[in-house]
N, C-alpha and C. Protein backbone atom coordinates (compact mmCIF):
# COMPACT_ATOMS: atom_id res chain seq x y z
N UNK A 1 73.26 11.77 156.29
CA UNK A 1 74.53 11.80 155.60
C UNK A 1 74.69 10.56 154.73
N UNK A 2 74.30 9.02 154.98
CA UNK A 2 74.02 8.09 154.56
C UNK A 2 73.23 8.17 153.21
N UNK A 3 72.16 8.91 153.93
CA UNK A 3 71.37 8.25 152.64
C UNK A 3 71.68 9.17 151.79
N UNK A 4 72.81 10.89 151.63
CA UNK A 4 72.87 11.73 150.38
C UNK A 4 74.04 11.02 149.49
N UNK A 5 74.75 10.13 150.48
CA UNK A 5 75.94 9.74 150.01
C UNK A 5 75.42 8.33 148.89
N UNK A 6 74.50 7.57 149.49
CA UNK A 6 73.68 7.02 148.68
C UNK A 6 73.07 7.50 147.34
N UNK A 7 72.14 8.20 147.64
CA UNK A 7 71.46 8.97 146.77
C UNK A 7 72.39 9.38 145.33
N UNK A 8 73.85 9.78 145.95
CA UNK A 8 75.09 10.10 144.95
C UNK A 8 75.35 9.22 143.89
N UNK A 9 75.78 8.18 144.85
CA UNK A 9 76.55 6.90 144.27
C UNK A 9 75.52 6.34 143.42
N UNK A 10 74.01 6.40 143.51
CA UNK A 10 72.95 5.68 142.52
C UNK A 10 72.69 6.90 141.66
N UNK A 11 72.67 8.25 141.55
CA UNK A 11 72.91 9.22 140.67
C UNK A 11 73.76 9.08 139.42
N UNK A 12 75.39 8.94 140.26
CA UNK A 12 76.46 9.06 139.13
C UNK A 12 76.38 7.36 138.26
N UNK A 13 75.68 6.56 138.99
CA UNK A 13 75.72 5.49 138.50
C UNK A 13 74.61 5.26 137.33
N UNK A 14 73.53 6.00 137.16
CA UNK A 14 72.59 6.38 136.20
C UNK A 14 73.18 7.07 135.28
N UNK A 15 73.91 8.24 135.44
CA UNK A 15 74.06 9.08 134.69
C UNK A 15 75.45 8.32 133.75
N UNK A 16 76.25 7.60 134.12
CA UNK A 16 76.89 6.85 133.59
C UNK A 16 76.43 5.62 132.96
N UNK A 17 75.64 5.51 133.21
CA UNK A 17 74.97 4.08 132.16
C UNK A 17 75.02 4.83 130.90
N UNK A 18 74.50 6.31 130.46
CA UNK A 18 74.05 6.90 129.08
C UNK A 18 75.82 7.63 128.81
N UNK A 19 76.14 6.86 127.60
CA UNK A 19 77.27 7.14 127.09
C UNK A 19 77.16 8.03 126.08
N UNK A 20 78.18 8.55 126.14
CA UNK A 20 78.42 9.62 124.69
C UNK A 20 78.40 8.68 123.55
N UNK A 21 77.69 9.37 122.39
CA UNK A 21 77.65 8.32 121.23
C UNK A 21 78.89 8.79 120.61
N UNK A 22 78.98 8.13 119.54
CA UNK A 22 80.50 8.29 118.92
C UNK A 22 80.05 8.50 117.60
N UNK A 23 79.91 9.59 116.47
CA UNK A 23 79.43 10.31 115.75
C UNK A 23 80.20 9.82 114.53
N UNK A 24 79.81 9.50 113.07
CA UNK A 24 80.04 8.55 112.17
C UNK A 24 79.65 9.20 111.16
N UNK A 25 80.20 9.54 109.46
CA UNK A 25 78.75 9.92 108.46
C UNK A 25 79.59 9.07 107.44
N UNK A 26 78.91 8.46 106.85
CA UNK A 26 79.18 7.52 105.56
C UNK A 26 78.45 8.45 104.64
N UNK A 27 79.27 8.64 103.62
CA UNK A 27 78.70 9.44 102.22
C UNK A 27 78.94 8.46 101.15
N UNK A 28 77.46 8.44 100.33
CA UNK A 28 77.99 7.11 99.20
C UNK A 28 79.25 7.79 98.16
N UNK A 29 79.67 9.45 98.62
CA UNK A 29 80.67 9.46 97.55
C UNK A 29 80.93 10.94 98.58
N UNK A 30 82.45 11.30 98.13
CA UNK A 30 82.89 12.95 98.19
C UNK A 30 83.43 14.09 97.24
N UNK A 31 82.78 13.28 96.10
CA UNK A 31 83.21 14.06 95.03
C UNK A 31 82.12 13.60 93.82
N UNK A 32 81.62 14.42 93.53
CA UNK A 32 80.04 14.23 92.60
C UNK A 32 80.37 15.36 91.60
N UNK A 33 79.27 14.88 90.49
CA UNK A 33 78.69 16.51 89.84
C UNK A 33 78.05 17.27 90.00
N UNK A 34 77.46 18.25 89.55
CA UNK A 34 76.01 18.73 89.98
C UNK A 34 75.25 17.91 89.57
N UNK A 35 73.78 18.03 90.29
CA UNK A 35 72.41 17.43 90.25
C UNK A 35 73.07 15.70 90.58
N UNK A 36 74.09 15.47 90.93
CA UNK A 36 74.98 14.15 91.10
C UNK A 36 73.79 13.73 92.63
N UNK A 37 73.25 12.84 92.91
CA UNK A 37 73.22 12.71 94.57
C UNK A 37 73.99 12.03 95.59
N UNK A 38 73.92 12.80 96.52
CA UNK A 38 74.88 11.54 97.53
C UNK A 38 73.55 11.21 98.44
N UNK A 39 74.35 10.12 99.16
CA UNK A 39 73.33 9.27 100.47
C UNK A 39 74.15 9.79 101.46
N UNK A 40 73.56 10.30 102.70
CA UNK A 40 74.12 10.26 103.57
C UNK A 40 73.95 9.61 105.08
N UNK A 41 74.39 8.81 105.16
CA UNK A 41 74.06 7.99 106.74
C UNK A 41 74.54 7.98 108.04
N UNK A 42 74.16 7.63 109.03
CA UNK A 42 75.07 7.92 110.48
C UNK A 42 75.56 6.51 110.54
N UNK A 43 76.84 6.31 110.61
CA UNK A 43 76.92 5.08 111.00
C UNK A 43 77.47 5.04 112.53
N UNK A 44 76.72 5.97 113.39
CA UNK A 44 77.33 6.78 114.63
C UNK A 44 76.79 5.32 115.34
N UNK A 45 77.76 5.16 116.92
CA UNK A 45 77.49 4.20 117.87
C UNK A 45 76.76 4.76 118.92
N UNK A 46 75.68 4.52 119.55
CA UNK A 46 75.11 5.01 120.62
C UNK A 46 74.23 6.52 120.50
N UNK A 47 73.77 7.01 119.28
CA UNK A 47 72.97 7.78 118.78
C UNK A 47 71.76 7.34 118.79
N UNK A 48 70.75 8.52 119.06
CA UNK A 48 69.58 8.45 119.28
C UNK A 48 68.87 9.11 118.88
N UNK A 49 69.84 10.44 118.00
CA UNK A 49 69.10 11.51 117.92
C UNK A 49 70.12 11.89 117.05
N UNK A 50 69.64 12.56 115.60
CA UNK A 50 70.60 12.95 114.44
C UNK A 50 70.34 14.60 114.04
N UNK A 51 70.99 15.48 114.43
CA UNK A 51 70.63 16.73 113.45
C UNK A 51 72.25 17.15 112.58
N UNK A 52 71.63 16.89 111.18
CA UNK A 52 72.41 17.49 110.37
C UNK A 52 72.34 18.83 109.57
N UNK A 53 73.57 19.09 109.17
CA UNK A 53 73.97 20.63 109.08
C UNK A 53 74.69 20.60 107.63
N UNK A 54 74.02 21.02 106.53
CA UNK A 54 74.62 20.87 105.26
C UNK A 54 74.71 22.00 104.68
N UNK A 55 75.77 22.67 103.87
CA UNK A 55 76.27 23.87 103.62
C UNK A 55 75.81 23.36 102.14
N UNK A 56 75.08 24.27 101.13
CA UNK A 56 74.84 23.87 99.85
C UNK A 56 74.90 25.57 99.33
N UNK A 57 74.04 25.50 97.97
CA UNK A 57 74.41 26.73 97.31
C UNK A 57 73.46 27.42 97.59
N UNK A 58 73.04 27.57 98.24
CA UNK A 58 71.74 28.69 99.12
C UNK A 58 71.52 29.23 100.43
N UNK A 59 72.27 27.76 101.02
CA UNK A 59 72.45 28.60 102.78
C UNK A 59 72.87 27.05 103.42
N UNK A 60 71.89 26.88 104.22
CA UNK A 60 72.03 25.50 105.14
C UNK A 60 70.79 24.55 104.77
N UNK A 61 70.78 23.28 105.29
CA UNK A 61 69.93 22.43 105.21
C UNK A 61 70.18 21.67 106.34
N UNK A 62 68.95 21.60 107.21
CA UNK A 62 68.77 20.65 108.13
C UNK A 62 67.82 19.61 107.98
N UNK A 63 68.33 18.34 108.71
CA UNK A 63 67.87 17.47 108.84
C UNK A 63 67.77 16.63 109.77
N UNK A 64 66.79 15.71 110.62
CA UNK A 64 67.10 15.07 111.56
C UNK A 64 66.59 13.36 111.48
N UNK A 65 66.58 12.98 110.39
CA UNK A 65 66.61 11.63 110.02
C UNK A 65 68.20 10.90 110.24
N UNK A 66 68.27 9.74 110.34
CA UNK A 66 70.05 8.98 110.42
C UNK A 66 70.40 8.85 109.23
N UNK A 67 69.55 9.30 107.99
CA UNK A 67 70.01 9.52 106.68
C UNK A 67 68.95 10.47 106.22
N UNK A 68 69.79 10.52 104.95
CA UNK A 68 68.90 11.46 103.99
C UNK A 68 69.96 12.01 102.78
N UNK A 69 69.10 12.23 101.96
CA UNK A 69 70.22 12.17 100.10
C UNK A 69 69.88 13.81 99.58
N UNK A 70 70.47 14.20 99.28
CA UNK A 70 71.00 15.68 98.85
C UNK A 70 71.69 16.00 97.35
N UNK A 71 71.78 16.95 96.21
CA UNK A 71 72.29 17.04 95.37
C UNK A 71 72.38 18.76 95.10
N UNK A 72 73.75 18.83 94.69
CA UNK A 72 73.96 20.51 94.90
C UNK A 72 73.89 20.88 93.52
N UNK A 73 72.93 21.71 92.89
CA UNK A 73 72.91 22.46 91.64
C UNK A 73 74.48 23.44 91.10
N UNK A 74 75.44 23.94 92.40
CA UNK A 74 76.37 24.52 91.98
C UNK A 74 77.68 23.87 92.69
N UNK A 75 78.87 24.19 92.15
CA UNK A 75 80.09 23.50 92.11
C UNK A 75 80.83 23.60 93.29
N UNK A 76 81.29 23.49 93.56
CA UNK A 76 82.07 23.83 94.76
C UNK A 76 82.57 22.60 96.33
N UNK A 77 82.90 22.90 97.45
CA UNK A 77 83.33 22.34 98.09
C UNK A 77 82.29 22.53 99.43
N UNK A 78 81.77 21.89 99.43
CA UNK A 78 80.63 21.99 101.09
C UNK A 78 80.90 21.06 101.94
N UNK A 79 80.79 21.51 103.24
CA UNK A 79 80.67 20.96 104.42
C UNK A 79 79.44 20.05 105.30
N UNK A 80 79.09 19.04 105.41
CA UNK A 80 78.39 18.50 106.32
C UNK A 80 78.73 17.98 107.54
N UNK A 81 78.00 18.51 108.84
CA UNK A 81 77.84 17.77 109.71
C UNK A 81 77.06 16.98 110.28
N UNK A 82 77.28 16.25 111.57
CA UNK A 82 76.61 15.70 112.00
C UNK A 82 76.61 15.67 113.19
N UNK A 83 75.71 16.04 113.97
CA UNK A 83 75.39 16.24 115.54
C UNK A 83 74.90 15.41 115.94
N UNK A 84 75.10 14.28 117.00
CA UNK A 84 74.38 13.32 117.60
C UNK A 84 74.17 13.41 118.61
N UNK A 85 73.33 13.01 119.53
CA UNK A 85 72.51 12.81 120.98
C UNK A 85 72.51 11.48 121.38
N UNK A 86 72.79 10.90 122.26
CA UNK A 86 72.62 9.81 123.24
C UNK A 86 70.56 10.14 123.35
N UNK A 87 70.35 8.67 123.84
CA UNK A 87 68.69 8.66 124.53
C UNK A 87 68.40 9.51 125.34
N UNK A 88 68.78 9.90 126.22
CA UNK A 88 68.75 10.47 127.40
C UNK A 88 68.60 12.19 126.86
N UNK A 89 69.44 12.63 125.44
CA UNK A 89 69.89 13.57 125.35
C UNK A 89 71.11 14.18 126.25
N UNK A 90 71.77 14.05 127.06
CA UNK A 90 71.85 14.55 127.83
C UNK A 90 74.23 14.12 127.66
N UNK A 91 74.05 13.74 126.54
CA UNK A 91 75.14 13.47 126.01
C UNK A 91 75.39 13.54 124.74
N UNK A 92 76.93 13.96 123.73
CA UNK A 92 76.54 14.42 122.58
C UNK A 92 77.87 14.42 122.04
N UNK A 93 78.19 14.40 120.56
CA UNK A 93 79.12 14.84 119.80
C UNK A 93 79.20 15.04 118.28
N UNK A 94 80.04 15.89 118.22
CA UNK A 94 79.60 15.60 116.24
C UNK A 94 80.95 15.15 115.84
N UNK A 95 80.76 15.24 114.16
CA UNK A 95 82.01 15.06 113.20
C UNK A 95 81.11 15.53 111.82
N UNK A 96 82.16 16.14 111.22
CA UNK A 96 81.67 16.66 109.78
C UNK A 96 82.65 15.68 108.34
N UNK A 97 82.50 15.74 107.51
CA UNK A 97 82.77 15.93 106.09
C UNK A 97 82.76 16.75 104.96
N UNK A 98 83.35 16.23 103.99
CA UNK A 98 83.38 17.80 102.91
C UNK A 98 82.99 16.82 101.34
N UNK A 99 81.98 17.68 100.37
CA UNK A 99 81.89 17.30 99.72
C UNK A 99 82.70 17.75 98.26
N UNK A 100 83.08 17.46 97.14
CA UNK A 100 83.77 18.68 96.63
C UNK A 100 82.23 18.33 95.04
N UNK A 101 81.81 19.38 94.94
CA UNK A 101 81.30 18.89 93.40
C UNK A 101 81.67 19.93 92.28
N UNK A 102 81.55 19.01 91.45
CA UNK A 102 82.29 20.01 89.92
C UNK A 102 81.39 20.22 88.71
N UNK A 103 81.29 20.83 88.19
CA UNK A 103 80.50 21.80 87.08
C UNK A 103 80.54 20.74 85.93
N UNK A 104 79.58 20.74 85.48
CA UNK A 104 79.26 19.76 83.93
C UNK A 104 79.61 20.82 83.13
N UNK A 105 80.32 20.58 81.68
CA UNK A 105 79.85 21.62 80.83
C UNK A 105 80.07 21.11 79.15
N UNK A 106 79.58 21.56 78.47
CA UNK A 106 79.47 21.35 77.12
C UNK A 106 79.90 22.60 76.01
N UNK A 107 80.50 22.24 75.60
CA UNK A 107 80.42 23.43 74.16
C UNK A 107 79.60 23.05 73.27
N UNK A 108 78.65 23.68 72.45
CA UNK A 108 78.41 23.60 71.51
C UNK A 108 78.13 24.26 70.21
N UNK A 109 78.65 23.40 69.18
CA UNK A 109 79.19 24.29 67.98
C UNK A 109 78.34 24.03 66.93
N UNK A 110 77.97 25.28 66.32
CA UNK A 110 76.87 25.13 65.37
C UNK A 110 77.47 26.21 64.58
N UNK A 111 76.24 26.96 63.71
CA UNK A 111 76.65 28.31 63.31
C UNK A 111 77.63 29.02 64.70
N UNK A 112 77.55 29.40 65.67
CA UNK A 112 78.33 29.90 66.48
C UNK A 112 78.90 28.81 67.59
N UNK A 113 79.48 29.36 68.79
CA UNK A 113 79.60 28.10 69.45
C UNK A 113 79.17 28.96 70.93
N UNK A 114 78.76 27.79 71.82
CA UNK A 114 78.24 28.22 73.33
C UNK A 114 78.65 26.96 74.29
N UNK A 115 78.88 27.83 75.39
CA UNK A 115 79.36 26.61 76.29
C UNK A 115 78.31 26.63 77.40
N UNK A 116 77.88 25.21 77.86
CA UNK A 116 76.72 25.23 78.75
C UNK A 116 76.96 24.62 79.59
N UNK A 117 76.90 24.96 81.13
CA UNK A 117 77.28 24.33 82.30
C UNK A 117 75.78 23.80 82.89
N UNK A 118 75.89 22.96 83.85
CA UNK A 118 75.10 22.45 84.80
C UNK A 118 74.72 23.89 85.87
N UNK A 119 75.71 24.21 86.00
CA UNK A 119 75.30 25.35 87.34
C UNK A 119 74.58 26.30 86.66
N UNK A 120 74.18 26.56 85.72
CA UNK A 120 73.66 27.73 85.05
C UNK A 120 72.07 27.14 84.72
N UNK A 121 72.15 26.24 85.41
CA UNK A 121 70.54 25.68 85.08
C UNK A 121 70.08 25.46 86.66
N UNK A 122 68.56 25.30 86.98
CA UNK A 122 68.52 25.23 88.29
C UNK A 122 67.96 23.51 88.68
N UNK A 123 67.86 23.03 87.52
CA UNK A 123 68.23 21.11 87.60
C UNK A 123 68.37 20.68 86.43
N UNK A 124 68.83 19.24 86.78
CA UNK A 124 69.09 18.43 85.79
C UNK A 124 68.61 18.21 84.26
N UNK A 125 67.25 18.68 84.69
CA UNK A 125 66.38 18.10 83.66
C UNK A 125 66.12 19.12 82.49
N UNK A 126 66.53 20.71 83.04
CA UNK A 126 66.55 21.99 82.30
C UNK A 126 67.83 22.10 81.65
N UNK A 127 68.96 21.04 82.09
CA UNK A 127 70.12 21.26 81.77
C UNK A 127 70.33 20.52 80.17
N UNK A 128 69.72 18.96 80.68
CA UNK A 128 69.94 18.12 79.57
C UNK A 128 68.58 18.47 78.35
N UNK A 129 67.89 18.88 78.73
CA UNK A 129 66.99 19.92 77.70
C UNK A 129 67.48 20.63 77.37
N UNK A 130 68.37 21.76 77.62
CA UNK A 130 69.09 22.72 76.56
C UNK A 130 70.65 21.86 75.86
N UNK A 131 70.99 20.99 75.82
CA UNK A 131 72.03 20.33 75.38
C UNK A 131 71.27 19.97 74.37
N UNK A 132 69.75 19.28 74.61
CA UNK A 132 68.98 18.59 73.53
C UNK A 132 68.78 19.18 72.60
N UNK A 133 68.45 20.77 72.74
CA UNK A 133 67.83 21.61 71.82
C UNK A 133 68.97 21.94 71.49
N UNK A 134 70.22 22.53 71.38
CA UNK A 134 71.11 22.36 70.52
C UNK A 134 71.51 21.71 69.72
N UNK A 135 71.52 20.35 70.09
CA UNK A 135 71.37 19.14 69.16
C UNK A 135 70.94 19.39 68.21
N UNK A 136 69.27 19.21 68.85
CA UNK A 136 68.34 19.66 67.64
C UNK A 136 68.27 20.26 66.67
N UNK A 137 69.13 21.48 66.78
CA UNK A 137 69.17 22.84 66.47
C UNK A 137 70.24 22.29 65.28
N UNK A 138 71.03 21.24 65.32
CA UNK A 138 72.47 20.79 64.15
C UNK A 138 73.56 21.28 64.86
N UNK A 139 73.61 21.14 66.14
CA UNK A 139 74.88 21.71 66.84
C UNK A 139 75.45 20.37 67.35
N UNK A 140 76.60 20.39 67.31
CA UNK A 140 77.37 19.06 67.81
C UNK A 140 77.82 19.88 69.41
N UNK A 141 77.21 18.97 70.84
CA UNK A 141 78.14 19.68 71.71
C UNK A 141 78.72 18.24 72.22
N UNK A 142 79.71 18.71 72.86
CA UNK A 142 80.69 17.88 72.92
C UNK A 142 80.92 18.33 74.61
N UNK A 143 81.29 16.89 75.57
CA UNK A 143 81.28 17.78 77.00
C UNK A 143 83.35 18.09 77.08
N UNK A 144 83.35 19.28 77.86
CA UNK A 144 85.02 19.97 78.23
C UNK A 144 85.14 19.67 79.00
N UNK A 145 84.57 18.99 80.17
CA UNK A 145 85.31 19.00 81.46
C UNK A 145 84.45 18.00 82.27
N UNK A 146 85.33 17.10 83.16
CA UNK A 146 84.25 16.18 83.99
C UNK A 146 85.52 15.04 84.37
């Protein structure tokens, strides 16, 4: 009877050393453009173990680094979390954030006129290439919104 009562008291006393971590996300921003990036970091206490959960324009994205940088091709308002683990595993909590990002766009006026967004391209670099070639083209675009 001694020694289960023992056995207890050095049990709960282990299992209490490993604390719940306290779950943290620092975003270098919450409001971007497209192809914009954010950083994202844990600045969680007593984490050991990171899986994140990012809502973008295709589905989810996981990750299990204490950071990692992300950029959403379309506009809108997404959710990240963050799930943390104690060492042990055997303890845990999350907390999320929201990102909001907003649409680039340009008109441009030449013989006709066209308006060209960021989301209608699938990166950055296809985007500011068709702004260019309008240019090119003797079109003045001018950006509407940002």
């Amino acid at each position: 009877m001694r020694l289960t009562a023992i056995l207890f008291l050095v049990s709960t006393l282990l299992i209490s050393c490993y604390k719940t971590p306290t779950p943290c996300i620092d975003a270098s921003a919450t409001e971007v453009d497209v192809f914009e990036e954010v950083i994202f970091t844990s600045c969680s206490e007593g984490a050991a173990w990171y899986d994140w959960n990012l809502e973008y324009d295709a589905g989810v994205y996981y990750d299990i680094n204490s950071s990692f940088s992300y950029s959403w091709r379309d506009p809108g308002y997404f959710r990240v979390a963050l799930n943390v683990q104690n060492e042990k595993m055997n303890r845990g909590d999350w907390t999320e954030t929201y990102i909001t990002v907003n649409d680039i766009c340009y008109e441009c006026k030449g013989i006709s006129t066209a308006t060209v967004c960021g989301s209608d391209h699938t990166d950055k670099a296809t985007f500011n290439a068709t702004i260019q070639n309008f240019e090119k083209a003797g079109y003045t675009c001018v950006l509407i919104n940002n």
